[in-house]
C-alpha atoms as a PDB file:
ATOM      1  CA  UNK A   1     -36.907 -16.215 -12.241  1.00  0.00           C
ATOM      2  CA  UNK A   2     -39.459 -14.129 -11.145  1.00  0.00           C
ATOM      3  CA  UNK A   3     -39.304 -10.401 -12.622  1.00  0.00           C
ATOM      4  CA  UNK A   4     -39.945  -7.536 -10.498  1.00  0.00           C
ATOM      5  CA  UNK A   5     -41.492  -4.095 -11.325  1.00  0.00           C
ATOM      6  CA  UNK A   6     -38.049  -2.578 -12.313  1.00  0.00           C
ATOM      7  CA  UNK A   7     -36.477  -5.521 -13.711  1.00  0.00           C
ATOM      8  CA  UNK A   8     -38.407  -5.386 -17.045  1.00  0.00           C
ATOM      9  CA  UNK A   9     -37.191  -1.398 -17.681  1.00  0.00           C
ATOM     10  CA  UNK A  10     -33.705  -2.651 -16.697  1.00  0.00           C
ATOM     11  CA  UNK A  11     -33.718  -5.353 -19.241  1.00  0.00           C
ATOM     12  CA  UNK A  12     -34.889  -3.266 -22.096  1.00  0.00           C
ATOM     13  CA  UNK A  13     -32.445  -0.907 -21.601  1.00  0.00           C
ATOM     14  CA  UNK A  14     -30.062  -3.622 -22.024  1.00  0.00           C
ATOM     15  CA  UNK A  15     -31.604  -5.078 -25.355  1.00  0.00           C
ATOM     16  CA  UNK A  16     -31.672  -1.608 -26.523  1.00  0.00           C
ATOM     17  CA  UNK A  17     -28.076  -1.059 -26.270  1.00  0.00           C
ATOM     18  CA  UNK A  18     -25.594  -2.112 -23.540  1.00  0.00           C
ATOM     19  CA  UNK A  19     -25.106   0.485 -21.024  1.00  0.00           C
ATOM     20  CA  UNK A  20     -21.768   2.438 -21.155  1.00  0.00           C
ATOM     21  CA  UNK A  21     -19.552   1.557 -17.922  1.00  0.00           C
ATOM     22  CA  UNK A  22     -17.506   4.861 -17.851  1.00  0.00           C
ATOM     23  CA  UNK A  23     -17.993   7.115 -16.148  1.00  0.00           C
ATOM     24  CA  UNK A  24     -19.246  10.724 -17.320  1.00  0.00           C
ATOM     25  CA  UNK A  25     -16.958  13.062 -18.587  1.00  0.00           C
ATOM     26  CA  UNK A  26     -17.524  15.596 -15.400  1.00  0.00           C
ATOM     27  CA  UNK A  27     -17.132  13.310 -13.043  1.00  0.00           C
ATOM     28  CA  UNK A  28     -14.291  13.687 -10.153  1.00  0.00           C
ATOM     29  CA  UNK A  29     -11.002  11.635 -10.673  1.00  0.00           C
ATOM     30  CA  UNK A  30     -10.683  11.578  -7.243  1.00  0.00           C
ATOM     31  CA  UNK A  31     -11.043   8.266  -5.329  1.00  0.00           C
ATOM     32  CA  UNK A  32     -14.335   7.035  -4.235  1.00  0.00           C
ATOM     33  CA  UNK A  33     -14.691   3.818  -1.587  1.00  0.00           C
ATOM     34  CA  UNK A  34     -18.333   4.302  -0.445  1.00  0.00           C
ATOM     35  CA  UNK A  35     -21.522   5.564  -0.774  1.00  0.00           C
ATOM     36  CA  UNK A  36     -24.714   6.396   1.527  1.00  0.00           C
ATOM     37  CA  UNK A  37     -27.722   8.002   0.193  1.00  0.00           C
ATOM     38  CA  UNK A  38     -31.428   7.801   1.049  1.00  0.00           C
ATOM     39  CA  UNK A  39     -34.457   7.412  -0.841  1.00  0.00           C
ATOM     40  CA  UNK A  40     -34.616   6.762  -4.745  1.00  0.00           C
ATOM     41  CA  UNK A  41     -36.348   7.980  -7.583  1.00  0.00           C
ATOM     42  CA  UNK A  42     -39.536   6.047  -7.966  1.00  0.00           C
ATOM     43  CA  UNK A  43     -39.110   3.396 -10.709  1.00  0.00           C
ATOM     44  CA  UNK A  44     -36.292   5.078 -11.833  1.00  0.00           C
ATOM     45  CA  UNK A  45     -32.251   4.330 -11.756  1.00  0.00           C
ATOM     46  CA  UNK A  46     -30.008   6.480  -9.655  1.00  0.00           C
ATOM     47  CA  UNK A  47     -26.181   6.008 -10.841  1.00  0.00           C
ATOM     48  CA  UNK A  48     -23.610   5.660  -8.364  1.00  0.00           C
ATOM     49  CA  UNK A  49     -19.497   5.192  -9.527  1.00  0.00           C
ATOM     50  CA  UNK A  50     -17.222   3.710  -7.222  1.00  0.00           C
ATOM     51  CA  UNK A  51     -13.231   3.832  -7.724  1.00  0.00           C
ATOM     52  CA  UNK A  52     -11.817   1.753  -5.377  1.00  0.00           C
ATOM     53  CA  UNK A  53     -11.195  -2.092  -4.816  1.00  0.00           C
ATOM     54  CA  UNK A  54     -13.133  -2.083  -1.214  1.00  0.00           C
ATOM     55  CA  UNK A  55     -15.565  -0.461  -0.236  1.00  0.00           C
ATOM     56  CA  UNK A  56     -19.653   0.012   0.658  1.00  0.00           C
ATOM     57  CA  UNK A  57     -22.682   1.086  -0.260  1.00  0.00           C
ATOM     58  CA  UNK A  58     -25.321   2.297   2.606  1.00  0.00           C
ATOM     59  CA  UNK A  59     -28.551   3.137   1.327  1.00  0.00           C
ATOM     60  CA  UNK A  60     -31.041   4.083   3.354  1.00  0.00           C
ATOM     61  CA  UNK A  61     -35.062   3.915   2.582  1.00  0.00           C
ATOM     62  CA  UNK A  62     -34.516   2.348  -0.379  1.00  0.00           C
ATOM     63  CA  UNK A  63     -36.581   3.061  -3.510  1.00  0.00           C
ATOM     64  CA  UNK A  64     -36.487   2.044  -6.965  1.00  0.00           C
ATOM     65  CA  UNK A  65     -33.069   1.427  -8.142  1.00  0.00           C
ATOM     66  CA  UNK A  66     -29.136   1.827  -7.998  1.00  0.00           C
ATOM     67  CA  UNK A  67     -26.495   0.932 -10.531  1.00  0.00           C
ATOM     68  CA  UNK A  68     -23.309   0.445  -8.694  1.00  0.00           C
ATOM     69  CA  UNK A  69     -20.852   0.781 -11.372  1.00  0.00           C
ATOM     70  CA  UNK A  70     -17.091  -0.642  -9.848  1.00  0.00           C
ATOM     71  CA  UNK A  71     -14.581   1.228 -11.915  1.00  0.00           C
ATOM     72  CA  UNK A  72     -11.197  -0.804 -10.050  1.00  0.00           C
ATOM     73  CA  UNK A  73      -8.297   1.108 -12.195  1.00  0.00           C
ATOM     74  CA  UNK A  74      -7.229  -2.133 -13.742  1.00  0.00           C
ATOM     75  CA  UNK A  75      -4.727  -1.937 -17.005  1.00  0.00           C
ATOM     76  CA  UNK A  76      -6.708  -2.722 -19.837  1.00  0.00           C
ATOM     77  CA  UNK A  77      -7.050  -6.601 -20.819  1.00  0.00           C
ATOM     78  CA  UNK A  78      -6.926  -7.551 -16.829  1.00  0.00           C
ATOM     79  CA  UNK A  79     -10.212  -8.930 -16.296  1.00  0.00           C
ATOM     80  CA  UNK A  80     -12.142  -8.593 -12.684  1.00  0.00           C
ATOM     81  CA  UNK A  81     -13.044 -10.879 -10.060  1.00  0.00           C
ATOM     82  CA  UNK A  82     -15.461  -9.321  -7.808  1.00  0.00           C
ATOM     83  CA  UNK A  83     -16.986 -10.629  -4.159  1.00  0.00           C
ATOM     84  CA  UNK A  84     -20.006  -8.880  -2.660  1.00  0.00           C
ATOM     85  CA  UNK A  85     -21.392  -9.353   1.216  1.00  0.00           C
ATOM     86  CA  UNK A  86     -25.250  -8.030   1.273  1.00  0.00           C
ATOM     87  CA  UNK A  87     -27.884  -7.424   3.363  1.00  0.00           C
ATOM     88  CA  UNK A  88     -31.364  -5.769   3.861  1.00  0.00           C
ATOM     89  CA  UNK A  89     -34.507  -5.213   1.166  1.00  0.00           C
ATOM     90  CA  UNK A  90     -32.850  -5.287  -1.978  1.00  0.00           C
ATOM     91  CA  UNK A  91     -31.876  -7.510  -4.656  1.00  0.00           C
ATOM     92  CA  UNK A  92     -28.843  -7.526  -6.573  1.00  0.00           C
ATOM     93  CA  UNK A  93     -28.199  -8.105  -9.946  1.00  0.00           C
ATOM     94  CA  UNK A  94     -24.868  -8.024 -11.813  1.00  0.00           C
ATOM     95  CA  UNK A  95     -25.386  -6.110 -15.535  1.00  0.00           C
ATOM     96  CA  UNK A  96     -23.756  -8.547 -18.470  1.00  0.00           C
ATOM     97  CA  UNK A  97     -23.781  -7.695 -22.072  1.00  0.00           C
ATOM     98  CA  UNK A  98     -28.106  -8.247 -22.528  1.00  0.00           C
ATOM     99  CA  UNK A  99     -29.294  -9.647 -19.055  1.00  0.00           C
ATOM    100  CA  UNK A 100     -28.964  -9.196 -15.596  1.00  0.00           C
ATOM    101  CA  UNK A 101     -27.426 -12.197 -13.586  1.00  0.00           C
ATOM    102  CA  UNK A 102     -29.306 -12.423  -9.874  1.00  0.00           C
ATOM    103  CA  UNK A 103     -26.280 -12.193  -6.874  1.00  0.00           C
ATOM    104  CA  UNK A 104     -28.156 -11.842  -3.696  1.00  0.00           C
ATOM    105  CA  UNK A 105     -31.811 -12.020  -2.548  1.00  0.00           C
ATOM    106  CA  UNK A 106     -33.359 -11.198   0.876  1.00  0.00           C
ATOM    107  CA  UNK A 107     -35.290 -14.908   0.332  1.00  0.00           C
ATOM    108  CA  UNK A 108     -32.642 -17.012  -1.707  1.00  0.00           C
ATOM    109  CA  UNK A 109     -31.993 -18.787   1.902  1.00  0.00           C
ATOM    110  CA  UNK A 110     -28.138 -18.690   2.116  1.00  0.00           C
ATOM    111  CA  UNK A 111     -26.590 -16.853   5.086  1.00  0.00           C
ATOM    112  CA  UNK A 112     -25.623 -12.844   4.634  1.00  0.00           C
ATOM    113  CA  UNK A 113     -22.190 -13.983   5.513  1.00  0.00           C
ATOM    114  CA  UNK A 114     -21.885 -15.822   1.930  1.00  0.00           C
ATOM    115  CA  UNK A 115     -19.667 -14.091  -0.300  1.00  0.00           C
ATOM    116  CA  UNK A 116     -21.649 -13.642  -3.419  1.00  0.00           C
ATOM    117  CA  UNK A 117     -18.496 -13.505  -5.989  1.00  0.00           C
ATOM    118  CA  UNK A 118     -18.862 -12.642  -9.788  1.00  0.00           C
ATOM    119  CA  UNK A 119     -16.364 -12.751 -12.995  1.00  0.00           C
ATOM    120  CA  UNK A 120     -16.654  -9.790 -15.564  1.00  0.00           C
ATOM    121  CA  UNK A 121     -14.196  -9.432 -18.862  1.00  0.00           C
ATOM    122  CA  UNK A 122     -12.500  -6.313 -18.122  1.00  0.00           C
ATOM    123  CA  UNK A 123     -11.748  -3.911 -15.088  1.00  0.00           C
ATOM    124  CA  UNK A 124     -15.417  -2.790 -14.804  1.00  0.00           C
ATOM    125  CA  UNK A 125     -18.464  -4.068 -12.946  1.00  0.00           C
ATOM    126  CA  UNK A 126     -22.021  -2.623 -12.762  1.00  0.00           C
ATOM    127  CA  UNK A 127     -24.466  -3.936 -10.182  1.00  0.00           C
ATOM    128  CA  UNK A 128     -27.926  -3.309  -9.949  1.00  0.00           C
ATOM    129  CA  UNK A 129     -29.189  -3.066  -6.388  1.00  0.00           C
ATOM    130  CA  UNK A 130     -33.272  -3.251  -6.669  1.00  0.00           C
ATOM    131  CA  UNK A 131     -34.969  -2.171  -3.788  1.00  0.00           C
ATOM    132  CA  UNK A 132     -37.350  -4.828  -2.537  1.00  0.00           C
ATOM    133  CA  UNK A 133     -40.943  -2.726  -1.884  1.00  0.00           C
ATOM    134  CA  UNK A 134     -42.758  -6.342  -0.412  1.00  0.00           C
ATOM    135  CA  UNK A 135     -39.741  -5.861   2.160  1.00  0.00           C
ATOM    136  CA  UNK A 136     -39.787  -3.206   3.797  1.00  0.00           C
ATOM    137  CA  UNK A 137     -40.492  -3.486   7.861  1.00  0.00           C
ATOM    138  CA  UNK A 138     -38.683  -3.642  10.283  1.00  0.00           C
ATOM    139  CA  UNK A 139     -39.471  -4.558  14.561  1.00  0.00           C
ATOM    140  CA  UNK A 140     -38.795  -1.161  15.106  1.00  0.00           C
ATOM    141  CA  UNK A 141     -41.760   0.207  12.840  1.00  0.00           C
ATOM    142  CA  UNK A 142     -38.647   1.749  10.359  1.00  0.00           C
ATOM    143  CA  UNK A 143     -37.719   0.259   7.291  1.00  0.00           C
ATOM    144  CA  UNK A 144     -34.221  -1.455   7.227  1.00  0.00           C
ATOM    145  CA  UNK A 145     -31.521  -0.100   5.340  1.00  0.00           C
ATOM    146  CA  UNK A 146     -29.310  -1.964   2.819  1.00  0.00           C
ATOM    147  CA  UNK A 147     -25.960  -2.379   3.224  1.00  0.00           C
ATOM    148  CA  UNK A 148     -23.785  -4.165   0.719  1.00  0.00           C
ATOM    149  CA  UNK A 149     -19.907  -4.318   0.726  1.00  0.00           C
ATOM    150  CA  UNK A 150     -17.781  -5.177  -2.267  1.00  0.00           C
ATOM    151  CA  UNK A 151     -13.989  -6.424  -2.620  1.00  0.00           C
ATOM    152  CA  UNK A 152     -12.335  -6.993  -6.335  1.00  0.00           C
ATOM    153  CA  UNK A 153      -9.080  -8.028  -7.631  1.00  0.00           C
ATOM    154  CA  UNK A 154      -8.165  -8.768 -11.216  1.00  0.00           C
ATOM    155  CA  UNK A 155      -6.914 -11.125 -13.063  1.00  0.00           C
ATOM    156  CA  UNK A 156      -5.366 -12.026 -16.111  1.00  0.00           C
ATOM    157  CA  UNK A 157      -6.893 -15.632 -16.614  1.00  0.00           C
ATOM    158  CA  UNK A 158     -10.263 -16.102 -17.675  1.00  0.00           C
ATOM    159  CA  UNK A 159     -10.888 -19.630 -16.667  1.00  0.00           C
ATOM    160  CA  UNK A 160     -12.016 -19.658 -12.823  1.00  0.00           C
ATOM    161  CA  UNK A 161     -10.694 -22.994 -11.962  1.00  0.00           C
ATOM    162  CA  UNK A 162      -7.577 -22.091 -13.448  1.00  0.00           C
ATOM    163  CA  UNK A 163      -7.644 -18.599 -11.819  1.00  0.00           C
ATOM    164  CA  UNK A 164      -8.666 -19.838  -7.938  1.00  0.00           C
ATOM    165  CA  UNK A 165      -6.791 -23.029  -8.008  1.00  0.00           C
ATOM    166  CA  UNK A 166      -3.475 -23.034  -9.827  1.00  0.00           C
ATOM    167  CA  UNK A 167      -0.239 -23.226  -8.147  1.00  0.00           C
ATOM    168  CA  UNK A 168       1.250 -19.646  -7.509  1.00  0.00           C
ATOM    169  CA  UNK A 169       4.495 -18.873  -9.655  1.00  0.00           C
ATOM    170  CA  UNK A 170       8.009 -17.997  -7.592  1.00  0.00           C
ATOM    171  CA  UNK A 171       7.430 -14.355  -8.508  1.00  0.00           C
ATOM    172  CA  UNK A 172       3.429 -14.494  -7.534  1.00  0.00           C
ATOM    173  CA  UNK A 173       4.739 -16.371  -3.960  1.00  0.00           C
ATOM    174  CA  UNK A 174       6.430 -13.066  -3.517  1.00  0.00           C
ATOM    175  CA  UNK A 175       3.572 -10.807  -4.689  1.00  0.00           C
ATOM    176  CA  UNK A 176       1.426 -12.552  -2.572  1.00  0.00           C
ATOM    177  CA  UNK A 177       3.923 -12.839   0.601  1.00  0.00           C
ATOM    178  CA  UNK A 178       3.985  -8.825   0.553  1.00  0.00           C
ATOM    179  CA  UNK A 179       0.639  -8.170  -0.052  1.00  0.00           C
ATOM    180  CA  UNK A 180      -1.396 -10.493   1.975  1.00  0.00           C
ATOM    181  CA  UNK A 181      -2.833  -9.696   5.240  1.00  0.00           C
ATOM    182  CA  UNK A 182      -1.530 -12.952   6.784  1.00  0.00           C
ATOM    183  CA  UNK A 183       1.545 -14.975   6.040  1.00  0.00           C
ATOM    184  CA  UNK A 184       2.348 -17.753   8.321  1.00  0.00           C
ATOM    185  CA  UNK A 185       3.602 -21.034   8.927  1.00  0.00           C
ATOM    186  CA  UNK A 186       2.015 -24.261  10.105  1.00  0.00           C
ATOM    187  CA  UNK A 187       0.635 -27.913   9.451  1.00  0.00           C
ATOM    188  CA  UNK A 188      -2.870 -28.340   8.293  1.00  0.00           C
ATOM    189  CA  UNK A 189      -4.513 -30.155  11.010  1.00  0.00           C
ATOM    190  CA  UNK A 190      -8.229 -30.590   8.791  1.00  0.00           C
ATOM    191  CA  UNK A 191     -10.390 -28.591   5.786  1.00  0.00           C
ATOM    192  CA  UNK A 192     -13.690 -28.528   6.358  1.00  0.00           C
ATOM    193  CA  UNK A 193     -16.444 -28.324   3.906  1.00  0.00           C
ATOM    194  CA  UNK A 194     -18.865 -25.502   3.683  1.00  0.00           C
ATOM    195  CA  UNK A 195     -21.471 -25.918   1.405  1.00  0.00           C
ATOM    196  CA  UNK A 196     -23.454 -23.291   2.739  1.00  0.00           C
ATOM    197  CA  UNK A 197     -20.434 -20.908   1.830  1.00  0.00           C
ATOM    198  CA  UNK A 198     -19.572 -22.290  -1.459  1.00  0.00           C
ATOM    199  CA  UNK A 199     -16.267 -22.721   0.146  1.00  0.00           C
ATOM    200  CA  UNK A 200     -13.979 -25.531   2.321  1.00  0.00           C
ATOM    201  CA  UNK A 201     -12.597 -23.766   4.955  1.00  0.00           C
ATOM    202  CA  UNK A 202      -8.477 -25.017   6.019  1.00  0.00           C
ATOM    203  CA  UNK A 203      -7.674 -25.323   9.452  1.00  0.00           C
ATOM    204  CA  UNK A 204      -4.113 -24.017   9.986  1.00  0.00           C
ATOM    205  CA  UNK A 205      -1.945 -24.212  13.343  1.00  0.00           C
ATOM    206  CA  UNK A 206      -0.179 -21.564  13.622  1.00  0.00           C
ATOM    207  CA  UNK A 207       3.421 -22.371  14.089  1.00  0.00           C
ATOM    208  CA  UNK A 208       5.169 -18.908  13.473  1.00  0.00           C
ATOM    209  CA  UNK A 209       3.558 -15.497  11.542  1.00  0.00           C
ATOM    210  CA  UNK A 210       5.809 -14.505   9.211  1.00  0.00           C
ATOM    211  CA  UNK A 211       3.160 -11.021   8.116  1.00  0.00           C
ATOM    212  CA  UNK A 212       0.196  -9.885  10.027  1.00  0.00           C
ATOM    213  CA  UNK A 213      -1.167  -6.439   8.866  1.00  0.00           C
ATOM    214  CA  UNK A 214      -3.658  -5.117  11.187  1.00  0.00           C
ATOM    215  CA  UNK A 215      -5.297  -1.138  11.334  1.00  0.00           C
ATOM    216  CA  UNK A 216      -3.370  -0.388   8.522  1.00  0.00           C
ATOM    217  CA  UNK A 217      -0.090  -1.455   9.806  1.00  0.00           C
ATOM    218  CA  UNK A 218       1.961  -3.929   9.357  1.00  0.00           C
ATOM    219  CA  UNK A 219       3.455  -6.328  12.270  1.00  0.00           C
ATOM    220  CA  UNK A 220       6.049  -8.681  12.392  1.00  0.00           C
ATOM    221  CA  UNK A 221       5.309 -11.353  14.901  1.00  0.00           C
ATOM    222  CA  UNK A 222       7.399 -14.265  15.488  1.00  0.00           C
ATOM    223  CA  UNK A 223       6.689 -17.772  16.985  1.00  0.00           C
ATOM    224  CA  UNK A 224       7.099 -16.678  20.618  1.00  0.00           C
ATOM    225  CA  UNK A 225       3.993 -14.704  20.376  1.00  0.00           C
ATOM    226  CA  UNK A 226       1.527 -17.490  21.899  1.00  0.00           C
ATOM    227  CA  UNK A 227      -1.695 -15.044  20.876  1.00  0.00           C
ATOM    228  CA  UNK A 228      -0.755 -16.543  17.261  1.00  0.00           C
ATOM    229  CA  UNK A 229       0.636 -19.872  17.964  1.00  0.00           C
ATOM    230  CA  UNK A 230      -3.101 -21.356  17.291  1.00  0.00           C
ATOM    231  CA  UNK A 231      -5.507 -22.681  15.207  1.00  0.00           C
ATOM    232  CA  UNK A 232      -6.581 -20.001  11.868  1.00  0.00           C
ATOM    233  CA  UNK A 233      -9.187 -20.365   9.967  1.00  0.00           C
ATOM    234  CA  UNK A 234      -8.856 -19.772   5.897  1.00  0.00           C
ATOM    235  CA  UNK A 235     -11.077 -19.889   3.368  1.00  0.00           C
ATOM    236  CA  UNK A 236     -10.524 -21.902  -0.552  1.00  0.00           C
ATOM    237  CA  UNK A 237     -13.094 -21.808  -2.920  1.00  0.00           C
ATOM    238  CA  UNK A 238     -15.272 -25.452  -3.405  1.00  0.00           C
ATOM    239  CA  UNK A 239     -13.699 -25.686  -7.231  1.00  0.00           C
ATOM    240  CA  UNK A 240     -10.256 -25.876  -5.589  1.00  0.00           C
ATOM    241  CA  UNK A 241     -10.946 -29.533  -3.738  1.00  0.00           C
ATOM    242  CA  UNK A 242      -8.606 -28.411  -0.775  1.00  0.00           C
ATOM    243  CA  UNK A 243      -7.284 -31.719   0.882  1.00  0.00           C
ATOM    244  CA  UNK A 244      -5.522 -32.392   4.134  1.00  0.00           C
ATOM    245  CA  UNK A 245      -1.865 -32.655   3.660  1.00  0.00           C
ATOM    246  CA  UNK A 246       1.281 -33.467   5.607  1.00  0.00           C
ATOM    247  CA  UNK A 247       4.225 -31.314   6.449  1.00  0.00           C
ATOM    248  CA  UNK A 248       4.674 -27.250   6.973  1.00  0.00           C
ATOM    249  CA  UNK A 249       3.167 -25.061   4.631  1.00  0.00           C
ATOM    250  CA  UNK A 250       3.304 -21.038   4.505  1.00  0.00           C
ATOM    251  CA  UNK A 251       0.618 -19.790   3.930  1.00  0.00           C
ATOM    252  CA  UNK A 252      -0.606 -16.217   2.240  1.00  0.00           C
ATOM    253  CA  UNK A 253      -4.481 -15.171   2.723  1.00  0.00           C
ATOM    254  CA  UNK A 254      -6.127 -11.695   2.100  1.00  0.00           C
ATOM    255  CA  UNK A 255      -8.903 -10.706   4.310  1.00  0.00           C
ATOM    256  CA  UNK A 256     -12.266 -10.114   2.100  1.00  0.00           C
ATOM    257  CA  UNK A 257     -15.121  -8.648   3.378  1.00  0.00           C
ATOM    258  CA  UNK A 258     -13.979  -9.960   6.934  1.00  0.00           C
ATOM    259  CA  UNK A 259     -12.796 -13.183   6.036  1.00  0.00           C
ATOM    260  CA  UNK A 260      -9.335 -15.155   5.351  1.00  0.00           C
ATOM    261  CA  UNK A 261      -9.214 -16.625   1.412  1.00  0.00           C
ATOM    262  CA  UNK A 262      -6.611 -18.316   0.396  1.00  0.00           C
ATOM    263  CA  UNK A 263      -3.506 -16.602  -1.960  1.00  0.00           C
ATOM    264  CA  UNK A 264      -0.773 -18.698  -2.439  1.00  0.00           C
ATOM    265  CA  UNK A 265       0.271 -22.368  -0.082  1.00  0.00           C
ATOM    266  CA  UNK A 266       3.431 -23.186  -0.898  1.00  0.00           C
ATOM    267  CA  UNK A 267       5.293 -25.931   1.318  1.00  0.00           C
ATOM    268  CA  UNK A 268       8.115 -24.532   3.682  1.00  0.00           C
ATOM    269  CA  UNK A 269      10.649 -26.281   1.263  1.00  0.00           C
ATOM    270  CA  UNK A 270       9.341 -24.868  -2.280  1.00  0.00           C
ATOM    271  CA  UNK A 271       8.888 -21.407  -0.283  1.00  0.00           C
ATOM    272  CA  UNK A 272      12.647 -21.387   0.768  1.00  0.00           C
ATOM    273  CA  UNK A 273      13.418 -22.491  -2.370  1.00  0.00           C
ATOM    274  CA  UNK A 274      11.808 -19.603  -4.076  1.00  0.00           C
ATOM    275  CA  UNK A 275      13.513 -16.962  -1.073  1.00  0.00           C
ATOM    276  CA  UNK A 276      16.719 -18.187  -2.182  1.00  0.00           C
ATOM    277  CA  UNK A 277      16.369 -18.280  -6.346  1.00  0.00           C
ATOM    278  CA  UNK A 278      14.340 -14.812  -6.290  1.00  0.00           C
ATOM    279  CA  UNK A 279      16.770 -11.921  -7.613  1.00  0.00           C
ATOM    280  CA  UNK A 280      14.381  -8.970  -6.564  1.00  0.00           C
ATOM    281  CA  UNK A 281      11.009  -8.808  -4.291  1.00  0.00           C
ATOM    282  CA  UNK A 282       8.476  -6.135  -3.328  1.00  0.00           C
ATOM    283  CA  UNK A 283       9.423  -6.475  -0.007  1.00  0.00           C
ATOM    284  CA  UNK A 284      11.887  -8.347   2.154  1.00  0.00           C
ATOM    285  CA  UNK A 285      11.106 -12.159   2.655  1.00  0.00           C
ATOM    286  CA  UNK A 286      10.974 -14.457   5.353  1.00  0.00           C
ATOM    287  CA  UNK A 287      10.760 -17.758   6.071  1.00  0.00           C
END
């Protein structure tokens, strides 16, 4: 890989000693989703601390360096899964122990749609976003900002396959039914594979929603709503071989950084199963 002006201070910084991912002892508990800022300080490192699990970063004439540090209020030995969508002159880096592991670059050739996801032991992230200098016009004559939002989610298991892929327990089927930003029944008509997304993408019609949140609230919509009754697009990571099957599923999917993933697919028989055994829930179930 190819190392840039910055890169070389970054890295011996981190051979030095790793770099602390708390945050300093003034700083505001308060929550903190986003940040937008301008400028930079030469070849130096501006630190930015983010508390929340969604969120952006808009940075505008970029110069030099940030380091995004994700602080996502995790318990302590929950590790983090992280996704990042990214765009404009910068590259981004994510900080391990001694190096710096490339995420996104204006010329890597994969869409900006791609989620660029990321694994780190522990409830902390720190990203480096290195603003590209050989990058910087624009048609308009101004240089383009960069604009990079992040999602995250923890997780107790540390193997990924295990993590993405394994079937969801009765009590994580309810987790996941009152958490997700669409639960709903249907048949799998096809899953198609994405390779330029690192993903397979299922193709679910819609037979009845069970869970729609939308703006911030949630809605209840039932099968005689025909503006659901179609097909949905959701998406599974690659590792998780998603194949066509037969017969009703439900099925739970979070939107990340504008997209459908997958949560939890029981069949309608194992989830009405689960309704019926469960003794207590987050919130009421339906099936």
């Amino acid at each position: 890989m190819r190392l840039t002006p910055l890169l070389p201070l970054l890295l011996s910084l981190l051979a030095i000693a790793p770099m602390s991912l708390a945050a300093p002892a003034g700083m505001p508990s308060a929550d903190q989703c986003d940040w937008t800022g301008s400028g930079g300080g030469g070849k130096g490192v501006r630190p930015v601390y983010l508390r929340c699990s969604r969120g952006s970063v808009s940075w505008r004439y970029p110069r030099g360096a940030l380091r995004v540090v994700l602080i996502s209020g995790a318990a302590d030995g929950e590790n983090l899964r992280g996704c990042i969508k990214s765009s404009g002159p910068a590259r981004v880096y994510l900080e391990g122990k001694t190096s710096l592991k490339l995420l996104y670059s204006p010329g890597d050739g994969k869409h900006e749609s791609l989620h660029r996801c990321f694994r780190t032991r522990g409830p902390v992230a720190a990203l480096y976003v290195e603003a590209d200098v050989q990058d910087q016009a624009s048609e308009s004559g101004a240089p383009p900002g960069v604009h990079l939002h992040y999602d995250l989610e923890t997780q107790l298991l540390a193997d990924p396959e295990e993590a993405e892929c394994r079937p969801c327990s009765k009590e994580e089927l309810a987790k996941a039914f009152c958490q997700s930003d669409l639960v709903a029944r249907g048949t799998v008509s096809a899953v198609e594979r994405r390779p330029e997304l690192e993903s397979a993408e299922i193709l679910l019609r819609v037979t009845k929603t069970l869970r729609r949140v939308e703006e911030n609230e949630e809605n209840e919509i039932d099968s005689g709503d025909a503006r659901f009754t179609r097909e949905t697009r959701i998406r599974v990571p690659t590792v998780c071989d998603a194949r066509h099957g037969q017969g009703e599923f439900v099925i739970m999917a979070k939107k990340r950084l504008g997209d459908l993933t997958l949560s939890c697919a029981p069949r309608l028989e194992e989830w009405a199963k689960a309704v019926r055994e469960l003794e207590s829930a987050p919130c009421v179930l339906r099936s």
